[in-house]
Protein backbone atom coordinates (compact mmCIF):
# COMPACT_ATOMS: atom_id res chain seq x y z
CA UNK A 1 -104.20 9.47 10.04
CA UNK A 2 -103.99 12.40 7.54
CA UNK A 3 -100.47 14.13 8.53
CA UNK A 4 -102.17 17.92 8.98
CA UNK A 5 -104.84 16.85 11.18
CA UNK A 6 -102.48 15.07 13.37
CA UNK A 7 -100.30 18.27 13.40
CA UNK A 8 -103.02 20.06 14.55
CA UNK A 9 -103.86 17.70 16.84
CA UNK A 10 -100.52 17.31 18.51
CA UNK A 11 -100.38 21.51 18.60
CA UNK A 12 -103.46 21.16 20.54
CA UNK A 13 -102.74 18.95 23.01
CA UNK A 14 -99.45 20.62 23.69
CA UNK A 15 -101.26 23.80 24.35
CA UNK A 16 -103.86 21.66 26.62
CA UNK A 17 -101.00 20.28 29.02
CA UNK A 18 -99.20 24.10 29.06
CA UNK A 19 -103.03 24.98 30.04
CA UNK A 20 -102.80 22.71 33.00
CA UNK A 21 -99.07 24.11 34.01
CA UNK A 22 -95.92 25.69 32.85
CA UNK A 23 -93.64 22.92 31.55
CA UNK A 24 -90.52 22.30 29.73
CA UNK A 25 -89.93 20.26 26.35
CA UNK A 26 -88.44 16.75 28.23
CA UNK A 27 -91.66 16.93 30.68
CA UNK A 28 -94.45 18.07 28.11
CA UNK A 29 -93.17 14.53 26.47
CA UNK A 30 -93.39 12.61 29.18
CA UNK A 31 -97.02 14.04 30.32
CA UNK A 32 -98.49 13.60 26.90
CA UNK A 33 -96.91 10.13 26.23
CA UNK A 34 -100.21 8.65 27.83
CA UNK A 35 -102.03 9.34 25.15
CA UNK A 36 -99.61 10.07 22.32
CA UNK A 37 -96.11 8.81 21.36
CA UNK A 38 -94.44 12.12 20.69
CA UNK A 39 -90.62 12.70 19.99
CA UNK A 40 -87.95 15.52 20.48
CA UNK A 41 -87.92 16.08 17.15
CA UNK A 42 -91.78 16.11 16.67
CA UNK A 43 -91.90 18.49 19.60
CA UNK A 44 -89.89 21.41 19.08
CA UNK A 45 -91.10 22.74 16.02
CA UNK A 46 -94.54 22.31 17.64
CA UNK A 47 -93.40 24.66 20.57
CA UNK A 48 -91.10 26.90 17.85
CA UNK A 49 -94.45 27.01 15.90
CA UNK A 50 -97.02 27.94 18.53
CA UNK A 51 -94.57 31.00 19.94
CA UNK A 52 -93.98 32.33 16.60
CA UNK A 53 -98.40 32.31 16.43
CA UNK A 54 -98.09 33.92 19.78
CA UNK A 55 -100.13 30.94 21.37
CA UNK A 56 -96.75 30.52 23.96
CA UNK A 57 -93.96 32.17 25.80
CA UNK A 58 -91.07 30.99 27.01
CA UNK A 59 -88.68 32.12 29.89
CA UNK A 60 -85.62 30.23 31.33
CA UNK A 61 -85.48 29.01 35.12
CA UNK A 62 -82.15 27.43 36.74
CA UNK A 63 -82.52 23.50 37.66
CA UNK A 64 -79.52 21.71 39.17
CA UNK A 65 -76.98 24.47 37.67
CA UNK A 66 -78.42 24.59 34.40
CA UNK A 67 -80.61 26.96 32.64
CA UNK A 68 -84.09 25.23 31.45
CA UNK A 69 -86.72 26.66 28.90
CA UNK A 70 -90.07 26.64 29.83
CA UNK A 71 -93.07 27.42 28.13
CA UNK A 72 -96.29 29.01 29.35
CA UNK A 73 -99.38 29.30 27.44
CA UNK A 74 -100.64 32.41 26.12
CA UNK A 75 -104.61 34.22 26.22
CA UNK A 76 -104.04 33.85 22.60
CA UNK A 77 -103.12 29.83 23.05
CA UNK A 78 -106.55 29.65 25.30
CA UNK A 79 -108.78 30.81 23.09
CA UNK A 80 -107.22 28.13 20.39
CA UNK A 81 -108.22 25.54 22.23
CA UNK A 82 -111.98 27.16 22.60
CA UNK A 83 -111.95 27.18 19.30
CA UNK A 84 -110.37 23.94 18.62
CA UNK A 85 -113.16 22.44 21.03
CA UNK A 86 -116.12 24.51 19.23
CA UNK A 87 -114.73 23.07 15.79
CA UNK A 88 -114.35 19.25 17.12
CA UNK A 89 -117.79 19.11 18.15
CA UNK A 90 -119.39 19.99 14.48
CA UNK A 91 -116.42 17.08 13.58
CA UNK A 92 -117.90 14.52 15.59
CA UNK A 93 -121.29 15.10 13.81
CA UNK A 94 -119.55 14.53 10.96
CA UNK A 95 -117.77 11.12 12.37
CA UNK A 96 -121.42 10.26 13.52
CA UNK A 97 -123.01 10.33 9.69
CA UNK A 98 -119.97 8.70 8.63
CA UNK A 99 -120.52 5.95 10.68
CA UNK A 100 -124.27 5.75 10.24
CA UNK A 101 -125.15 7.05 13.37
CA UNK A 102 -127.16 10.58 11.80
């Protein structure tokens, strides 16, 4: 798969399960590793980039003694995935004629 559309992709999704709940970056694995394999290192410059695009915040809650980062999505990171959805479905037309099915 073509490296920027999976990027994008993976940014969506991210914002998707943040949609469903707060979350932090160890749990936001683990809830998207049913449908994608997705590292720590993959990750956090997804999160990095989608606060600096103001599409997430973060704030820190204590768990077990310990400070932990979580990240909430945005009005801004809602309407991306609007969009994102408007955009996929003129996409899937194109998937359609590609496979012979328009």
């Amino acid at each position: 798969m073509d490296t920027q559309l999976k990027k994008g992709l993976l940014e969506i999704c991210v914002l998707a399960e943040l949609n469903r709940q707060d979350s932090y970056g160890y749990q936001i694995i683990k809830d998207l590793y049913k449908i994608v394999n997705i590292s720590e290192s993959t990750l956090y410059p997804i999160l990095k980039r989608l606060e600096t695009h103001s599409y997430l915040t973060t704030y820190t809650k204590e768990f077990d003694g310990r400070l932990r980062k979580y990240y909430r999505i945005t009005e801004n990171g809602k309407a991306k995935i609007q969009e994102f959805c408007r955009e996929w479905s003129s996409i899937t037309d194109i998937i359609d004629f590609i496979r012979g099915m328009k």
